[in-house]
PDB file of N, CA and C in Angstrom:
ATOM      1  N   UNK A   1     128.866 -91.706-137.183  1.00  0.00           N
ATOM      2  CA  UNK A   1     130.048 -92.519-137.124  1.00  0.00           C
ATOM      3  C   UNK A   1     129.733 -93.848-137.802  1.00  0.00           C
ATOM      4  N   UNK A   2     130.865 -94.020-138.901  1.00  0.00           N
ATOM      5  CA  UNK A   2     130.255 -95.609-139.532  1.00  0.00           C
ATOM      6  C   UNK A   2     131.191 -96.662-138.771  1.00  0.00           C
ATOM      7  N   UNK A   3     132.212 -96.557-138.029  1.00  0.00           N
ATOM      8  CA  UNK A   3     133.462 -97.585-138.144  1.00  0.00           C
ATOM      9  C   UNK A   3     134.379 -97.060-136.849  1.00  0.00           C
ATOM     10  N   UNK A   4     134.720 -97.992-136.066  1.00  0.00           N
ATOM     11  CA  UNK A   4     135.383 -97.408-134.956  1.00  0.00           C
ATOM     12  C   UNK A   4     136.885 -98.468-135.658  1.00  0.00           C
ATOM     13  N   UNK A   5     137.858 -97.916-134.863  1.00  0.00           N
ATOM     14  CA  UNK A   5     139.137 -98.461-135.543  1.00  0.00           C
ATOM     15  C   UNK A   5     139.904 -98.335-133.884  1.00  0.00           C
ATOM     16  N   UNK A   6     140.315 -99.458-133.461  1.00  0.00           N
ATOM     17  CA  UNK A   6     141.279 -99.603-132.210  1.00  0.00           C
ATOM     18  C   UNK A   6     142.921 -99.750-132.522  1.00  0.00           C
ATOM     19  N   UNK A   7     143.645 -98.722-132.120  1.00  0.00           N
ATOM     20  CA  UNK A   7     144.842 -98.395-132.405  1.00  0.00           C
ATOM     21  C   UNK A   7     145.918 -98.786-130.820  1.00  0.00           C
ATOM     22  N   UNK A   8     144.873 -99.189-129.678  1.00  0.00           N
ATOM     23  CA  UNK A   8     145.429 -98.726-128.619  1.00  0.00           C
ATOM     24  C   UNK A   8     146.285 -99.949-127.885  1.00  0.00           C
ATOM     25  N   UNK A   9     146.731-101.060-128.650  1.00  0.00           N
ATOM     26  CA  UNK A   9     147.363-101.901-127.688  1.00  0.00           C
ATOM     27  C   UNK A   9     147.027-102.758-126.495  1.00  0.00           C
ATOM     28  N   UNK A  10     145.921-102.387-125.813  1.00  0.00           N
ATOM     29  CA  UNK A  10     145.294-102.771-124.549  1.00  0.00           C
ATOM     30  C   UNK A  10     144.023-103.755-125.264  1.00  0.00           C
ATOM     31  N   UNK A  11     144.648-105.006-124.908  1.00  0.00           N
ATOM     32  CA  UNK A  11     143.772-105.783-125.070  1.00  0.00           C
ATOM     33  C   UNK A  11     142.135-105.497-124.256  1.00  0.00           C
ATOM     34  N   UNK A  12     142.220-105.284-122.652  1.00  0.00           N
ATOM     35  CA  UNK A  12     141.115-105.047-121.965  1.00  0.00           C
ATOM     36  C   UNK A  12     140.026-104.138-122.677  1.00  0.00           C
ATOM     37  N   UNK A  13     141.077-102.664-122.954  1.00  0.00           N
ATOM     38  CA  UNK A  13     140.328-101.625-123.590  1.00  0.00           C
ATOM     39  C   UNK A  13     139.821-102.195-124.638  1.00  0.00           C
ATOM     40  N   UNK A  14     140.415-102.242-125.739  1.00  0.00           N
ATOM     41  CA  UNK A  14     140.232-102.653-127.032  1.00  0.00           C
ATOM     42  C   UNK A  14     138.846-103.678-126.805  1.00  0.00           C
ATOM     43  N   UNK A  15     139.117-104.845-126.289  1.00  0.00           N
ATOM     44  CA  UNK A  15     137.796-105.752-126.375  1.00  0.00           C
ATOM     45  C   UNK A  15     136.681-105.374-125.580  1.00  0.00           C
ATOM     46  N   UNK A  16     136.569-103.893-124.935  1.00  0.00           N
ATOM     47  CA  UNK A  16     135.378-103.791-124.274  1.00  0.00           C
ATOM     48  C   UNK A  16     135.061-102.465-125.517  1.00  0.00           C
ATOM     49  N   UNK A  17     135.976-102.003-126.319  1.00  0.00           N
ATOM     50  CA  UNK A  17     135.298-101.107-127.664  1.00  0.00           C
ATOM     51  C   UNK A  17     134.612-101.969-128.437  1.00  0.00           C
ATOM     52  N   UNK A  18     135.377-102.789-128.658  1.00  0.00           N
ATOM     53  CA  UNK A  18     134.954-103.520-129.548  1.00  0.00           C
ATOM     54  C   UNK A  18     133.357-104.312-129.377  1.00  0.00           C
ATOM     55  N   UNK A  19     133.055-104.388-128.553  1.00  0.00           N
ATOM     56  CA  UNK A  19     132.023-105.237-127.881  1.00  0.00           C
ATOM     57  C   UNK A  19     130.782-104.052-127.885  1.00  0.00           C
ATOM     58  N   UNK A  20     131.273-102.836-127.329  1.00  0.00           N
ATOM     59  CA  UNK A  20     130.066-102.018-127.467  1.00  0.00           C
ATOM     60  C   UNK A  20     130.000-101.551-128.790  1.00  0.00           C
ATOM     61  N   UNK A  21     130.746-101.598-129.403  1.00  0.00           N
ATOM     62  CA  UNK A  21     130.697-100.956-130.773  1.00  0.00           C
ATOM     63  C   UNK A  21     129.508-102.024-131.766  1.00  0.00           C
ATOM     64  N   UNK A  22     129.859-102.938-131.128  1.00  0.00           N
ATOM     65  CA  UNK A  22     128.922-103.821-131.848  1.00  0.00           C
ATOM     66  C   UNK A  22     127.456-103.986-131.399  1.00  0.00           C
ATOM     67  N   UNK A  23     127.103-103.778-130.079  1.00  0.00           N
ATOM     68  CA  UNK A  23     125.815-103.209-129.862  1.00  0.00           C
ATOM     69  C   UNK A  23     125.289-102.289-130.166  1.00  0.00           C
ATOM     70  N   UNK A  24     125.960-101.029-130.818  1.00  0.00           N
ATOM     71  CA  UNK A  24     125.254-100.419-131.532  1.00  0.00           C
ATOM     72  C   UNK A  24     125.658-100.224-132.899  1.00  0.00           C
ATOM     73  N   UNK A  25     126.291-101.621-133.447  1.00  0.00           N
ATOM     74  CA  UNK A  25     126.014-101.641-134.688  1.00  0.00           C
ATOM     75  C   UNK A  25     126.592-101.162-135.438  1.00  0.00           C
ATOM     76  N   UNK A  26     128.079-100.931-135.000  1.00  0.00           N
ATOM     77  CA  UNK A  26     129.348 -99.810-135.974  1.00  0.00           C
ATOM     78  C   UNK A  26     130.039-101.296-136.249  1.00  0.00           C
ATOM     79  N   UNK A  27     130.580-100.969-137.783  1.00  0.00           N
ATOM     80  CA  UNK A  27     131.881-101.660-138.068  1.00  0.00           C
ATOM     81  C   UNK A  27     133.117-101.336-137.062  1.00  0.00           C
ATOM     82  N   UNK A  28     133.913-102.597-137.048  1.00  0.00           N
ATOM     83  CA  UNK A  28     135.062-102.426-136.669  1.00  0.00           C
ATOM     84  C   UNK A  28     136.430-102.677-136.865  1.00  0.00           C
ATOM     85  N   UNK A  29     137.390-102.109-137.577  1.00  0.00           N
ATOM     86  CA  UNK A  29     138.833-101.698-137.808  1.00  0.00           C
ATOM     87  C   UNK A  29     139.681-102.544-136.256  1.00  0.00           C
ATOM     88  N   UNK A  30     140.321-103.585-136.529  1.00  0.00           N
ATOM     89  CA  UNK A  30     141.266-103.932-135.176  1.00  0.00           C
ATOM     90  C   UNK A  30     142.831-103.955-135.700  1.00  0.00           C
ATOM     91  N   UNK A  31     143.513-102.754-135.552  1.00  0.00           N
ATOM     92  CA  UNK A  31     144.959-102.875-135.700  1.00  0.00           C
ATOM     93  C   UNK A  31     145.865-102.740-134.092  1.00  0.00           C
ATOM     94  N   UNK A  32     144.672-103.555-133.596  1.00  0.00           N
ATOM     95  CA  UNK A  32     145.708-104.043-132.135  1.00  0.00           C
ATOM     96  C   UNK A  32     146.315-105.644-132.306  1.00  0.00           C
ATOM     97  N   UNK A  33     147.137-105.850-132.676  1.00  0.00           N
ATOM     98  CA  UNK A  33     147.788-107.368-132.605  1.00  0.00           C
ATOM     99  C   UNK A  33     147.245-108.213-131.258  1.00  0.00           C
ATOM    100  N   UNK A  34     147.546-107.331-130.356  1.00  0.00           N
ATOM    101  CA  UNK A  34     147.335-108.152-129.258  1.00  0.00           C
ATOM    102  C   UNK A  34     145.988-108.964-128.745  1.00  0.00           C
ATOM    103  N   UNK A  35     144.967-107.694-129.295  1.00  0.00           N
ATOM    104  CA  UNK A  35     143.292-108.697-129.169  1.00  0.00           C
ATOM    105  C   UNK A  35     143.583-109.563-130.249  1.00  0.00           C
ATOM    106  N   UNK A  36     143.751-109.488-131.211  1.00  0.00           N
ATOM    107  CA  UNK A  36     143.642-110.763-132.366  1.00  0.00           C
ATOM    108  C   UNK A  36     145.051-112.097-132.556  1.00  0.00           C
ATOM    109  N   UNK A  37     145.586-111.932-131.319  1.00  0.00           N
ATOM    110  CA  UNK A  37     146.475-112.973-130.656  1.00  0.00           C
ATOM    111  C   UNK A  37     145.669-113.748-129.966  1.00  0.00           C
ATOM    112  N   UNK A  38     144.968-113.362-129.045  1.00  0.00           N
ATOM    113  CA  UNK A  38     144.086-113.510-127.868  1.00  0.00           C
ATOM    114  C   UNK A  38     142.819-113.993-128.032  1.00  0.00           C
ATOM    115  N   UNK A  39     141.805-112.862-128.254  1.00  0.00           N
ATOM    116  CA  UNK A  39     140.518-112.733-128.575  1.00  0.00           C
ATOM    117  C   UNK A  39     140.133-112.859-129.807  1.00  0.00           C
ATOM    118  N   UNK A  40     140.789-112.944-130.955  1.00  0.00           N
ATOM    119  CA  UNK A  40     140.310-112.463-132.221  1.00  0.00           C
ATOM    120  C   UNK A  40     139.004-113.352-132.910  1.00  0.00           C
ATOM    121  N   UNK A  41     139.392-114.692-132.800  1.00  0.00           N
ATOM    122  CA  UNK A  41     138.519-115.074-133.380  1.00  0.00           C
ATOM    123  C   UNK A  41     136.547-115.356-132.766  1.00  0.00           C
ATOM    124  N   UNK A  42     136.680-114.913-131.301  1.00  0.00           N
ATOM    125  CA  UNK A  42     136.345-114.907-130.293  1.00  0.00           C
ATOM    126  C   UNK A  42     135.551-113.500-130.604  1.00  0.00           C
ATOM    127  N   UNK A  43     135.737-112.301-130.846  1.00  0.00           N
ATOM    128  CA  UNK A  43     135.254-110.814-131.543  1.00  0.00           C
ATOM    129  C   UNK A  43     134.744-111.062-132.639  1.00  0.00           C
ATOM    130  N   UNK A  44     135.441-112.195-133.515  1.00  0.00           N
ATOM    131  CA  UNK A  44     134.035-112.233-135.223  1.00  0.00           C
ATOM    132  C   UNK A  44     133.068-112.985-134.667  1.00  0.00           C
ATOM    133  N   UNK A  45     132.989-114.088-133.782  1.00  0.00           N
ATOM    134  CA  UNK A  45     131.713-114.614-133.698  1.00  0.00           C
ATOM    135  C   UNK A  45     130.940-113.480-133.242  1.00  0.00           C
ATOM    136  N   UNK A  46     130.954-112.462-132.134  1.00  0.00           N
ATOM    137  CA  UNK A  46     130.033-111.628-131.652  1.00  0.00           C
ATOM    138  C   UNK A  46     129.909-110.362-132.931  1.00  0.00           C
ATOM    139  N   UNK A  47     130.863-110.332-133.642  1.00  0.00           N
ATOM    140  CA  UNK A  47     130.431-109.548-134.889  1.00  0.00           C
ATOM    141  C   UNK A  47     129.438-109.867-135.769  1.00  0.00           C
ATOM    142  N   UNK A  48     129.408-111.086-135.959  1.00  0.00           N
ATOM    143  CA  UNK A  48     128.353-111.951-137.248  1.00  0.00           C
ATOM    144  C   UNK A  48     127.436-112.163-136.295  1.00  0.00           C
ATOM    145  N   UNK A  49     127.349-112.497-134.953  1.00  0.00           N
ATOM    146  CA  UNK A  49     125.760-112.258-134.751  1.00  0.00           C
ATOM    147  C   UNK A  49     125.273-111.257-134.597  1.00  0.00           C
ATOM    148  N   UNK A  50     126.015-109.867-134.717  1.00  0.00           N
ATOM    149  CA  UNK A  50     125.348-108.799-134.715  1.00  0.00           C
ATOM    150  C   UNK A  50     125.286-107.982-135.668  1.00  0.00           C
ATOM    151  N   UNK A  51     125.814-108.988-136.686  1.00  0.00           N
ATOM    152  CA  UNK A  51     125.656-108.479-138.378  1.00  0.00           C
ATOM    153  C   UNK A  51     126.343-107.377-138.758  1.00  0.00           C
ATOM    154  N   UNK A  52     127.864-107.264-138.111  1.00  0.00           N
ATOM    155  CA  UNK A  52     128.656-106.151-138.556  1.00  0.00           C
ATOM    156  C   UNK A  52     129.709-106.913-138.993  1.00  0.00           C
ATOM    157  N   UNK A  53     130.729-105.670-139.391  1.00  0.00           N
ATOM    158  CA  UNK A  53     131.885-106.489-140.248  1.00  0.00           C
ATOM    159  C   UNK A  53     133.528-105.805-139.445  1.00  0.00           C
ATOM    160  N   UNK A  54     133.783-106.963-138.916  1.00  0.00           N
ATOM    161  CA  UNK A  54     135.073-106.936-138.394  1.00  0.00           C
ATOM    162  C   UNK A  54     136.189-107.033-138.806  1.00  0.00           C
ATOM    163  N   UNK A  55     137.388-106.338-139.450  1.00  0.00           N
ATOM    164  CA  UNK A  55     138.438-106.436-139.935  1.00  0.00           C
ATOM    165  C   UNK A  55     139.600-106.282-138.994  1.00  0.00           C
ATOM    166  N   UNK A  56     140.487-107.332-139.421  1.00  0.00           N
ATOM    167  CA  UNK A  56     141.800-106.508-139.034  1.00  0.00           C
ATOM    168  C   UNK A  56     142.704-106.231-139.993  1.00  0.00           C
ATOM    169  N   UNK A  57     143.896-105.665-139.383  1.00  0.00           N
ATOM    170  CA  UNK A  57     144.549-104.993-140.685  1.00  0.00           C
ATOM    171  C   UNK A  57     146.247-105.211-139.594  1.00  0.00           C
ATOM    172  N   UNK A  58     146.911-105.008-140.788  1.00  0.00           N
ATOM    173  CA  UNK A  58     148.332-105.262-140.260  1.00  0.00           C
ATOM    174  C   UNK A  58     148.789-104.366-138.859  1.00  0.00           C
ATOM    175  N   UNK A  59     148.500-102.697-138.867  1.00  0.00           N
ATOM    176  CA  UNK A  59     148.706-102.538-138.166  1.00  0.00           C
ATOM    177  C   UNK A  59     149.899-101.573-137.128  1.00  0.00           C
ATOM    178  N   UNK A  60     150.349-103.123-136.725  1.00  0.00           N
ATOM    179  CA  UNK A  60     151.777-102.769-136.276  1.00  0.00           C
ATOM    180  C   UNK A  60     153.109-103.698-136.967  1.00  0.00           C
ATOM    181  N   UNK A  61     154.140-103.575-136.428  1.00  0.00           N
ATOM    182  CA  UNK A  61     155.403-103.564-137.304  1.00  0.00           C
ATOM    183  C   UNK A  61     155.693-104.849-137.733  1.00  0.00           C
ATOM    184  N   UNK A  62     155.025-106.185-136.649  1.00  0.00           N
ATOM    185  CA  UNK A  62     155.310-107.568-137.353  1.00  0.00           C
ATOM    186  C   UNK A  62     154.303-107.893-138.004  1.00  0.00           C
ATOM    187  N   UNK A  63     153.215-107.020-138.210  1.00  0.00           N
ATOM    188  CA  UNK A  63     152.555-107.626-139.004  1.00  0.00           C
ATOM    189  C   UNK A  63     152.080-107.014-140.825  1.00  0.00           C
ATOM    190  N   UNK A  64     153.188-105.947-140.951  1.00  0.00           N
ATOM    191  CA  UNK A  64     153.984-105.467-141.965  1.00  0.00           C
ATOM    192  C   UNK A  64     155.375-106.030-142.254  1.00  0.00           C
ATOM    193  N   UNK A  65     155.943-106.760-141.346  1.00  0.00           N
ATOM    194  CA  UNK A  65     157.154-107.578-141.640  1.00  0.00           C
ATOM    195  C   UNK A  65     156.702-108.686-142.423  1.00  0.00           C
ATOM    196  N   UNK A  66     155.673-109.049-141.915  1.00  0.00           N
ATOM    197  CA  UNK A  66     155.152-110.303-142.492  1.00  0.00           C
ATOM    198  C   UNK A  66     154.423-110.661-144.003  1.00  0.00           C
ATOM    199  N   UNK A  67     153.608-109.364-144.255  1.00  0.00           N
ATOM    200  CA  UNK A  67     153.268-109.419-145.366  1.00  0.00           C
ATOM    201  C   UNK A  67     154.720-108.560-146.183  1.00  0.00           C
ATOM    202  N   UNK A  68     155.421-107.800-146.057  1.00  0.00           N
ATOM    203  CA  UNK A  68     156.623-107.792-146.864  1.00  0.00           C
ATOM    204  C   UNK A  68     157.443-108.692-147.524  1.00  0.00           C
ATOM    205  N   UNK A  69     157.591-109.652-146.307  1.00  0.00           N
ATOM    206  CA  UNK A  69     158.183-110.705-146.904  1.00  0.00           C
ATOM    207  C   UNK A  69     157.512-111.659-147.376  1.00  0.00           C
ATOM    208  N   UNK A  70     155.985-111.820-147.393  1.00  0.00           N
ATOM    209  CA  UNK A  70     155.030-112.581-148.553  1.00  0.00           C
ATOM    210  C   UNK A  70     155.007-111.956-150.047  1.00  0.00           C
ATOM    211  N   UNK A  71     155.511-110.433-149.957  1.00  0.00           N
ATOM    212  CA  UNK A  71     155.488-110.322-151.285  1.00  0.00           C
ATOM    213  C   UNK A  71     156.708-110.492-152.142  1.00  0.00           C
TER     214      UNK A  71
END
């Protein structure tokens, strides 16, 4: 497995994947809005000290509204 990707809405869930995922060292995919409302910037610091690479991505629907209307 190179990359775990959180789809699930639940902030709780989501930031306790995210957290182990990074102890053992998997990239991680966050198209939950809600951790990166919350937690987000809070998940790259524990990413960069554990030398993985954290993305998020649009996702869900406002955050495809949003880049639509940037383009």
């Amino acid at each position: 497995m190179d990359v775990l990707v959180d789809v699930t809405g639940s902030v709780e869930f989501g930031a306790r994947l995210a957290l182990e995922a990074f102890q053992h060292r998997k990239d991680f995919v966050l198209m939950n809005a809600e951790i990166d409302a919350t937690i987000g910037p809070i998940l790259q610091i524990y990413a960069e000290k554990h030398g993985v690479i954290f993305s998020a991505c649009d996702g869900d629907e406002p955050g495809v509204q949003v880049n639509l209307f940037r383009w």
